[in-house]
N, C-alpha and C. Protein backbone atom coordinates (compact mmCIF):
# COMPACT_ATOMS: atom_id res chain seq x y z
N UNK A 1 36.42 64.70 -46.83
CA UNK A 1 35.85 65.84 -47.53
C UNK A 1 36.77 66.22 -48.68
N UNK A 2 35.99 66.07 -49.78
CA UNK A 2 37.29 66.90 -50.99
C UNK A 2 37.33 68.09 -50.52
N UNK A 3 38.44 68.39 -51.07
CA UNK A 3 38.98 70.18 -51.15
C UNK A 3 39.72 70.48 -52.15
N UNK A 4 39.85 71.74 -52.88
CA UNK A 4 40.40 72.09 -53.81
C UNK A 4 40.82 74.06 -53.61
N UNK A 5 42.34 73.86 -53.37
CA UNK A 5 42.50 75.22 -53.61
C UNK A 5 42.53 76.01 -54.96
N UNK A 6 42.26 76.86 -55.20
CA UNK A 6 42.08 78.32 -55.96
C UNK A 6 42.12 79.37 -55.91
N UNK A 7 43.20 79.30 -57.05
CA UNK A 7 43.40 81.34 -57.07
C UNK A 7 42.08 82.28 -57.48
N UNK A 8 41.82 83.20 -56.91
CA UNK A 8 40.96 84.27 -57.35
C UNK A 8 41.26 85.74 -57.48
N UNK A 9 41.49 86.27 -58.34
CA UNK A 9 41.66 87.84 -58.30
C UNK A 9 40.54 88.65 -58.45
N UNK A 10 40.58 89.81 -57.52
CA UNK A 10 39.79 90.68 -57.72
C UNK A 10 40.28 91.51 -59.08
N UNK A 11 39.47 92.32 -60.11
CA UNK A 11 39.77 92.82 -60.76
C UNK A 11 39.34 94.45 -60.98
N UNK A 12 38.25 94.69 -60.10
CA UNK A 12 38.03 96.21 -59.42
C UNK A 12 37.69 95.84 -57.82
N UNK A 13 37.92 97.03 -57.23
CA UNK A 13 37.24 97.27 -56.06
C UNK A 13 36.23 96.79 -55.33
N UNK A 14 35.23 96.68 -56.39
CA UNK A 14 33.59 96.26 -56.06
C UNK A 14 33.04 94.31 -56.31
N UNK A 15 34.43 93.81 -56.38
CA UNK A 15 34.08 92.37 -56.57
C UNK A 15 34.13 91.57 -55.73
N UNK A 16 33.10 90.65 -55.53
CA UNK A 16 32.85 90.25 -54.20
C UNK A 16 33.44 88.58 -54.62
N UNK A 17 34.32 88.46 -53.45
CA UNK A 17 34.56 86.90 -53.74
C UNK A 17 34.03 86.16 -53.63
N UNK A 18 33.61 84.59 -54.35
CA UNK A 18 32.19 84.06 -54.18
C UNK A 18 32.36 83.36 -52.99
N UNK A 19 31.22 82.86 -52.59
CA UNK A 19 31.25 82.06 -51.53
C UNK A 19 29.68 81.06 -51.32
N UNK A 20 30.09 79.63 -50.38
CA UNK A 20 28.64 79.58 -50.41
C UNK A 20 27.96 80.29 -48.89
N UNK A 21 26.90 80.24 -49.69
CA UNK A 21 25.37 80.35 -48.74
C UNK A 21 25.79 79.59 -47.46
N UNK A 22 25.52 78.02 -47.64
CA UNK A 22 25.58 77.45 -46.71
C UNK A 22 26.21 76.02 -46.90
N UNK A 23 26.58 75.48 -45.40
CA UNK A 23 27.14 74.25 -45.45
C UNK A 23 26.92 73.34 -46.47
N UNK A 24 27.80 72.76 -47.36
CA UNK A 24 27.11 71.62 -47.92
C UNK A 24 26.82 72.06 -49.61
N UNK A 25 26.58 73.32 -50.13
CA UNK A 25 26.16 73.54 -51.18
C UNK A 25 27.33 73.23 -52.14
N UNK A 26 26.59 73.11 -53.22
CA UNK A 26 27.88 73.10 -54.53
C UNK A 26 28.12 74.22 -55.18
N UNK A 27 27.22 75.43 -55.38
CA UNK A 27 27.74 76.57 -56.08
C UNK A 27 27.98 76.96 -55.15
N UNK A 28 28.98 77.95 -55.65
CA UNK A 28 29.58 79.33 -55.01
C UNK A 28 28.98 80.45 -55.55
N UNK A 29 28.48 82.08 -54.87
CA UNK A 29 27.72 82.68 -55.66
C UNK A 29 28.39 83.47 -56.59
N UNK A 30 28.35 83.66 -57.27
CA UNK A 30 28.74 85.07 -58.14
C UNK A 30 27.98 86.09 -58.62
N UNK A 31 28.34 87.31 -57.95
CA UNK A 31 28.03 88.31 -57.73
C UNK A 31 28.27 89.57 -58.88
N UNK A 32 27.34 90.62 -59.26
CA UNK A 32 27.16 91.35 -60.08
C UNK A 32 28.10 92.66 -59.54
N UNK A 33 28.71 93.09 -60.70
CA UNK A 33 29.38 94.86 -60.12
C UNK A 33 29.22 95.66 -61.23
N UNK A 34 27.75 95.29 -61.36
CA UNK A 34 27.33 96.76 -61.88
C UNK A 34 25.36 96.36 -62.16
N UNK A 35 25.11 97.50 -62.46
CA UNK A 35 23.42 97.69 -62.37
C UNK A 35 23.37 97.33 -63.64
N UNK A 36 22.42 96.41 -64.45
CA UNK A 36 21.95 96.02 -65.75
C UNK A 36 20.02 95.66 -65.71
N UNK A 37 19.96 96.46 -66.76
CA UNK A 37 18.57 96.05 -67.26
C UNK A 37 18.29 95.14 -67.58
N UNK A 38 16.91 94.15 -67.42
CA UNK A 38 17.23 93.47 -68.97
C UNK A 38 15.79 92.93 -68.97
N UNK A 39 15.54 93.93 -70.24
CA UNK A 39 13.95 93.51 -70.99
C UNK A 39 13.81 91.92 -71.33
N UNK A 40 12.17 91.93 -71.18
CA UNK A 40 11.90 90.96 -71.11
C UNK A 40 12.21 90.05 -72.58
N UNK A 41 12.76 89.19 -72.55
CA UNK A 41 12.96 88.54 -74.25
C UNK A 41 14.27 88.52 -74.42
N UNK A 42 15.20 89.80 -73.26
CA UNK A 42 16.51 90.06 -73.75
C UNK A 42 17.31 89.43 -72.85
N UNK A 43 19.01 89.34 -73.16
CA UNK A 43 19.86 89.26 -72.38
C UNK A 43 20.90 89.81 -72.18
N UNK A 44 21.95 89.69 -71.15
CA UNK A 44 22.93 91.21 -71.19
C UNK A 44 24.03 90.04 -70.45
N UNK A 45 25.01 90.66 -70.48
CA UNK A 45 26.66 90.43 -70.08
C UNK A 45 26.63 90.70 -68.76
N UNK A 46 26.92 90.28 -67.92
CA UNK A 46 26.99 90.98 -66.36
C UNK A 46 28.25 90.65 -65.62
N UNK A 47 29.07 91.66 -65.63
CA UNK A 47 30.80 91.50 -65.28
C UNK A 47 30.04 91.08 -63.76
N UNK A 48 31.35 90.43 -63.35
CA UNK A 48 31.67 90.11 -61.66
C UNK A 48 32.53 91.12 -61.86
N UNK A 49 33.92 91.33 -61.84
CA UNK A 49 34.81 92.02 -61.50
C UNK A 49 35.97 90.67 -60.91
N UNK A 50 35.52 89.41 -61.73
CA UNK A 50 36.89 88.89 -60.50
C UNK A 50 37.77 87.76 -62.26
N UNK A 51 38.42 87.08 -61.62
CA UNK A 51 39.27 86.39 -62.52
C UNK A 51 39.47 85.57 -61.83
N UNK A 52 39.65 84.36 -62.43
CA UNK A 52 40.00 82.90 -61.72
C UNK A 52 41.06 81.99 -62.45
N UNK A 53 41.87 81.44 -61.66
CA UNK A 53 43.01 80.63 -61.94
C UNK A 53 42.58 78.73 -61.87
N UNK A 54 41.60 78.07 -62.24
CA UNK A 54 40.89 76.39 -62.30
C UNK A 54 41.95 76.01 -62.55
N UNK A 55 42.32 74.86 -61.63
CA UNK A 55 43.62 73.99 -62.08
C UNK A 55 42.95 73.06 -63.36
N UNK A 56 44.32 72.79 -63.97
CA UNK A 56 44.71 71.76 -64.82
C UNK A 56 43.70 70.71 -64.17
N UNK A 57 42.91 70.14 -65.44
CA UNK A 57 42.13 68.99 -64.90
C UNK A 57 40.78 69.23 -64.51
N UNK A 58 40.63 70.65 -64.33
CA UNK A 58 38.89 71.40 -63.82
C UNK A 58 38.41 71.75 -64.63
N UNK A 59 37.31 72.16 -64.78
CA UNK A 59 36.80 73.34 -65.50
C UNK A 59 35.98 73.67 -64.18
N UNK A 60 35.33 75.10 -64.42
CA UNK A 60 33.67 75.93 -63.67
C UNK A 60 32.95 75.77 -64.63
N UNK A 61 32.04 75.78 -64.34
CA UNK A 61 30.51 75.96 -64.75
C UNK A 61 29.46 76.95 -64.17
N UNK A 62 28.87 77.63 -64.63
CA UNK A 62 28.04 78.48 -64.03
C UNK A 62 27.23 78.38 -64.44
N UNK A 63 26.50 78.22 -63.41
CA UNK A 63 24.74 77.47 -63.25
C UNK A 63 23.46 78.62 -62.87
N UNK A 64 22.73 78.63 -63.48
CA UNK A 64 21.56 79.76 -62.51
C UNK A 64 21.45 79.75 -61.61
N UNK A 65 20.87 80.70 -60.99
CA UNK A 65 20.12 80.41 -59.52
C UNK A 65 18.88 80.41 -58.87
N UNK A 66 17.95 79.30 -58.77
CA UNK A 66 17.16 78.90 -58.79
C UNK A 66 15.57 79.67 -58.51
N UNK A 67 16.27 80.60 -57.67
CA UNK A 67 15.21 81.76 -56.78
C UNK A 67 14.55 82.70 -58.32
N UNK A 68 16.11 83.25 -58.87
CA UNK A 68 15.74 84.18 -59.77
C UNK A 68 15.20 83.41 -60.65
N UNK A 69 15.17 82.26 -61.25
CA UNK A 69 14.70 81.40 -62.43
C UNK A 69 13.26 81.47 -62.13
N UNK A 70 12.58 80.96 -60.73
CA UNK A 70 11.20 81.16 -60.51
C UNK A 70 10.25 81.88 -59.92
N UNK A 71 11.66 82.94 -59.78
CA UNK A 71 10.29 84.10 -59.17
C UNK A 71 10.69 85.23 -60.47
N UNK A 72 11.89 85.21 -61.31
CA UNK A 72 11.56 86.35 -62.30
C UNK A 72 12.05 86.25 -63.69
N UNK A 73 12.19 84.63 -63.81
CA UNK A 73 12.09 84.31 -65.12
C UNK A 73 13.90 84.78 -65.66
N UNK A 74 14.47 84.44 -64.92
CA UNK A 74 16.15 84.93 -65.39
C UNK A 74 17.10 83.75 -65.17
N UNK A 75 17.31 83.48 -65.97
CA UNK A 75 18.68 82.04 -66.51
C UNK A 75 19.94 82.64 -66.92
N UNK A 76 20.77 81.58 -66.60
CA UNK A 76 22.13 81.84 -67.75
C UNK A 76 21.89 81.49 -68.91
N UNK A 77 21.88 81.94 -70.36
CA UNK A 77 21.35 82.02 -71.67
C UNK A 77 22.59 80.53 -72.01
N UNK A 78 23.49 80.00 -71.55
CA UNK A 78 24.00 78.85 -72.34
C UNK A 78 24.84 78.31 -70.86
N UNK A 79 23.82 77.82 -70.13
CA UNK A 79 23.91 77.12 -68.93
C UNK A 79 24.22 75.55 -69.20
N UNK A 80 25.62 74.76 -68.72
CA UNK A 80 26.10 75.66 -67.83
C UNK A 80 27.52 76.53 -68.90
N UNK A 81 27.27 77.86 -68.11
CA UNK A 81 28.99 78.31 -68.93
C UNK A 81 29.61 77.73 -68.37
N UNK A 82 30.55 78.12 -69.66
CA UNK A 82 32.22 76.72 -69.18
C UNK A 82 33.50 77.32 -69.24
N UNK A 83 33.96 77.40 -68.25
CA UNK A 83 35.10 78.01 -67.70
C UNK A 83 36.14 77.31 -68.02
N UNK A 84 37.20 77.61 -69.16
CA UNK A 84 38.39 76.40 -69.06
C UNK A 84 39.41 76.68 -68.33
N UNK A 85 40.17 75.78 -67.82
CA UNK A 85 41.53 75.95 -66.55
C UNK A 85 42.56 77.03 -67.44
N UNK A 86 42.60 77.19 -68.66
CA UNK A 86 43.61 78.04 -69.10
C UNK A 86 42.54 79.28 -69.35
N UNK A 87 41.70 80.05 -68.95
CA UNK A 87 40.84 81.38 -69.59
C UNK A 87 41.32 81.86 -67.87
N UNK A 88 41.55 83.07 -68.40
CA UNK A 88 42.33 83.85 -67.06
C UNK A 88 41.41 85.16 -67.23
N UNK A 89 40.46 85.47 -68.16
CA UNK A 89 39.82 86.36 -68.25
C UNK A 89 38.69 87.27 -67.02
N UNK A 90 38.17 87.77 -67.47
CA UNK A 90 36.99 88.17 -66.14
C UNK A 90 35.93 87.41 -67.05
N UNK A 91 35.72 86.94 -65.32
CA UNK A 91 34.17 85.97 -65.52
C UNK A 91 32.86 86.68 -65.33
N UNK A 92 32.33 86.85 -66.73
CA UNK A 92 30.91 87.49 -66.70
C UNK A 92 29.90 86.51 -67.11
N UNK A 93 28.71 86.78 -66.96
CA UNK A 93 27.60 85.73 -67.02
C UNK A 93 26.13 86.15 -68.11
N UNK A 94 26.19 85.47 -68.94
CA UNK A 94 24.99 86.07 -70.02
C UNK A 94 23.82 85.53 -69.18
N UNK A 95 22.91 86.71 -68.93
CA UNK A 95 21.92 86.44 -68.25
C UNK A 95 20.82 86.39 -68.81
N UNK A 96 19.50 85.97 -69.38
CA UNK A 96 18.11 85.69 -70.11
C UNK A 96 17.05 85.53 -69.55
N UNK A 97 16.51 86.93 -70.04
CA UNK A 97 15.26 86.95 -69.17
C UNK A 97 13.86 86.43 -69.86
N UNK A 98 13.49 85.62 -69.28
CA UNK A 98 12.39 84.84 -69.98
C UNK A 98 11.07 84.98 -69.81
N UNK A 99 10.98 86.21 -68.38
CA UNK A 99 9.36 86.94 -68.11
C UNK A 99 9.09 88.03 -68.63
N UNK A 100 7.88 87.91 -68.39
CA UNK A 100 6.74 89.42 -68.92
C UNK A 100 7.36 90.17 -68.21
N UNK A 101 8.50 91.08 -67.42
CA UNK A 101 8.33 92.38 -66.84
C UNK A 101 10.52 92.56 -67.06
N UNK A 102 10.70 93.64 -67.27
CA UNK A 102 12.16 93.80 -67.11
C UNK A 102 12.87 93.66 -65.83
N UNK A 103 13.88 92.93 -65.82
CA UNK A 103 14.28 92.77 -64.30
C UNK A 103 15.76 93.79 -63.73
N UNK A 104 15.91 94.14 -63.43
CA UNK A 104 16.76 94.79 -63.04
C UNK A 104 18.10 94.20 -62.03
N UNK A 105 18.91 94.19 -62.60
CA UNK A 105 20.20 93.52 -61.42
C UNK A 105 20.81 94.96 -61.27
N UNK A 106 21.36 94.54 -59.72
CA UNK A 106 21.52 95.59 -59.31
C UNK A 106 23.38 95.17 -58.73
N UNK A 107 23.77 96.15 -58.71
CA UNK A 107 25.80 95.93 -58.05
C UNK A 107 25.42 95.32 -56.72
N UNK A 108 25.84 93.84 -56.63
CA UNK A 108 25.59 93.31 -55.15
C UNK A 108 25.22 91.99 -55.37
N UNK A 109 24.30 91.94 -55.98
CA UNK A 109 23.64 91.00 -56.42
C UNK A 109 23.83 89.54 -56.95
N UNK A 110 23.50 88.73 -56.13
CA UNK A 110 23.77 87.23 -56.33
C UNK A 110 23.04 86.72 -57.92
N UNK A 111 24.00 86.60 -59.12
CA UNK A 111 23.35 86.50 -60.26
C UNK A 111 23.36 85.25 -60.87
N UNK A 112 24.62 84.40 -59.86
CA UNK A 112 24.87 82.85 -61.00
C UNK A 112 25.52 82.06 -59.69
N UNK A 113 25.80 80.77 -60.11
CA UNK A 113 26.68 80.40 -58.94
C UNK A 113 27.64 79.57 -59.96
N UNK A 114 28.54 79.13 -58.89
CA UNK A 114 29.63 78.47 -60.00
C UNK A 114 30.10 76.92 -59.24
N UNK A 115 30.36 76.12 -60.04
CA UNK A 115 30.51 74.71 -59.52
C UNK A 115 31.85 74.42 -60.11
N UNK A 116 32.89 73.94 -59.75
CA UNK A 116 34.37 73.50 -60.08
C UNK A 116 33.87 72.03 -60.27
N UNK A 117 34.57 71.20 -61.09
CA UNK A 117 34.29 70.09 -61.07
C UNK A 117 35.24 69.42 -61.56
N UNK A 118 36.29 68.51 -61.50
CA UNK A 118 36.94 67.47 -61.88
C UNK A 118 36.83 67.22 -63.43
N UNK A 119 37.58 67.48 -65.00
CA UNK A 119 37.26 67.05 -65.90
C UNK A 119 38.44 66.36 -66.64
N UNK A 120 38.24 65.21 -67.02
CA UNK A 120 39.44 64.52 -67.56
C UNK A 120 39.41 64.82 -69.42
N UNK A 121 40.54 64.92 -69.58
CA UNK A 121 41.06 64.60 -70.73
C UNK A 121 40.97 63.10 -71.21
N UNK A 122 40.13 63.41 -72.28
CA UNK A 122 39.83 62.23 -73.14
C UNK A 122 40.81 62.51 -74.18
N UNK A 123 40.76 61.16 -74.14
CA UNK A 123 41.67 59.92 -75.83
C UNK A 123 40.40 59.17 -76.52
N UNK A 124 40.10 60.30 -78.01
CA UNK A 124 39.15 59.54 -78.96
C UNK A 124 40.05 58.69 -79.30
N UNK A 125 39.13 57.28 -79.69
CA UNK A 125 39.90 56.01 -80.50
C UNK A 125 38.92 55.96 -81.35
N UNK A 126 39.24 56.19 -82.94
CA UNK A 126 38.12 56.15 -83.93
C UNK A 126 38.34 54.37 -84.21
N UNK A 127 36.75 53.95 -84.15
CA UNK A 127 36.43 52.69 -84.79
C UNK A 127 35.53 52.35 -85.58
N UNK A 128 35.58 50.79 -86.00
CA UNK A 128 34.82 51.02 -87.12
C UNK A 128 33.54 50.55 -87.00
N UNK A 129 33.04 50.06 -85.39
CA UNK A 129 31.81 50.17 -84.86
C UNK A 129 31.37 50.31 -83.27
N UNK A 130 30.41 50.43 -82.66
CA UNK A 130 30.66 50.78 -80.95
C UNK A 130 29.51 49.60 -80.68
N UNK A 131 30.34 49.48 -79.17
CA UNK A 131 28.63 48.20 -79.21
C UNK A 131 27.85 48.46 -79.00
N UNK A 132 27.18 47.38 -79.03
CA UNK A 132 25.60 47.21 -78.71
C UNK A 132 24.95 47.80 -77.24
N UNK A 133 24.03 48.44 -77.14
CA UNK A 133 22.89 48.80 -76.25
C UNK A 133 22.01 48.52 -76.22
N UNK A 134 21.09 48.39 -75.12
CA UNK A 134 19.30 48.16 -75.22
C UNK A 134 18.76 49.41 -75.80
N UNK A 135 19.30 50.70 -75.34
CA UNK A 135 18.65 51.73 -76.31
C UNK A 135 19.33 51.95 -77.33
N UNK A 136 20.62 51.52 -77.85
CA UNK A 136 20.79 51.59 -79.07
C UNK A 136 21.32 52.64 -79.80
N UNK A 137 20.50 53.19 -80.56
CA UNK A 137 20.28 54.71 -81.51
C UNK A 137 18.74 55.54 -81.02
N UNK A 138 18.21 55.22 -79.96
CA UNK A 138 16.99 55.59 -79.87
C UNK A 138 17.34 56.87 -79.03
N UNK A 139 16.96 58.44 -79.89
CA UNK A 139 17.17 59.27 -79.14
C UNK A 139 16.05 59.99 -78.36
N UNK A 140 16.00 61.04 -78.70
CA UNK A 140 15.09 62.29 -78.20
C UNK A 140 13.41 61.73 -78.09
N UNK A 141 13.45 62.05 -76.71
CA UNK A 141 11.95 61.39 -76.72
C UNK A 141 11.95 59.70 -76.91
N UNK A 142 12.85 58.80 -76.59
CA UNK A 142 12.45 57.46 -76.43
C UNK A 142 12.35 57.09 -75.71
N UNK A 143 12.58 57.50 -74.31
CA UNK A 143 12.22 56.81 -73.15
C UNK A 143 10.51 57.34 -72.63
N UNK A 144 9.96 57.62 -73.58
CA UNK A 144 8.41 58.44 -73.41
C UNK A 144 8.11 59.63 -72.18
N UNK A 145 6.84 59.60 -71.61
CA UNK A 145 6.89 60.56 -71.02
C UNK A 145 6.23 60.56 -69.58
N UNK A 146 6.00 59.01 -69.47
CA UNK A 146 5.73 58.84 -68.32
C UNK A 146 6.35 57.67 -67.54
């Protein structure tokens, strides 16, 4: 089983440390500490209240959560966010609401989840051509649609 320890600070009172749901999952939840509106079309900032220490070599990502995406039309607006191992800041989550009705988050509230993941440091080598592929240069929309 991988494992990976991490620092987490609370940064008020009301921040809930994430955790998963259940056996086996890859996000961890992250949780809202405070009540936000957010009209339909709009999006808003939604503090956790916590701070995180990602080793050297990680980043997080914070991913939606799937429930709220299809029952009320609410995403992370630049999914996934990207957490770098040196941002020691508080982790808040731009949330986008994409239905007909305003949704309301409330202090408690499971709003994003977060995935740690392994990221290496790349070495660009500029050249003066890359090889060959079967797809080539063929982008957006070339593999069709069925």
């Amino acid at each position: 089983m991988n494992e990976l320890d991490v620092n987490i600070t609370k940064l008020c009172d009301d921040a809930t440390i994430p955790s998963y749901t259940r056996d086996g999952d890859a996000g961890l939840d992250l949780v809202s500490t405070s009540d936000v509106r957010i009209a339909p079309g709009a999006r808003a900032i939604v503090p956790t209240g916590l701070a995180i220490e990602i080793p050297r070599g990680y980043a997080g990502y914070v991913q939606p959560r799937s429930g709220l995406a299809l029952k009320h039309g609410i995403t992370v607006l630049n999914t996934p966010g990207l957490i770098d191992s040196n941002y020691r800041g508080e982790l808040k989550v731009i949330l986008l609401n994409t239905g007909d009705e305003a949704f309301e988050v409330k202090k408690g509230d499971r709003i994003a989840q977060l995935v740690i993941l392994a990221v290496p440091t790349v070495r660009l080598h500029c050249v003066d051509a890359l090889s060959d592929t079967d797809r080539g240069t063929q982008g957006f929309g070339s593999s069709g649609t069925r």
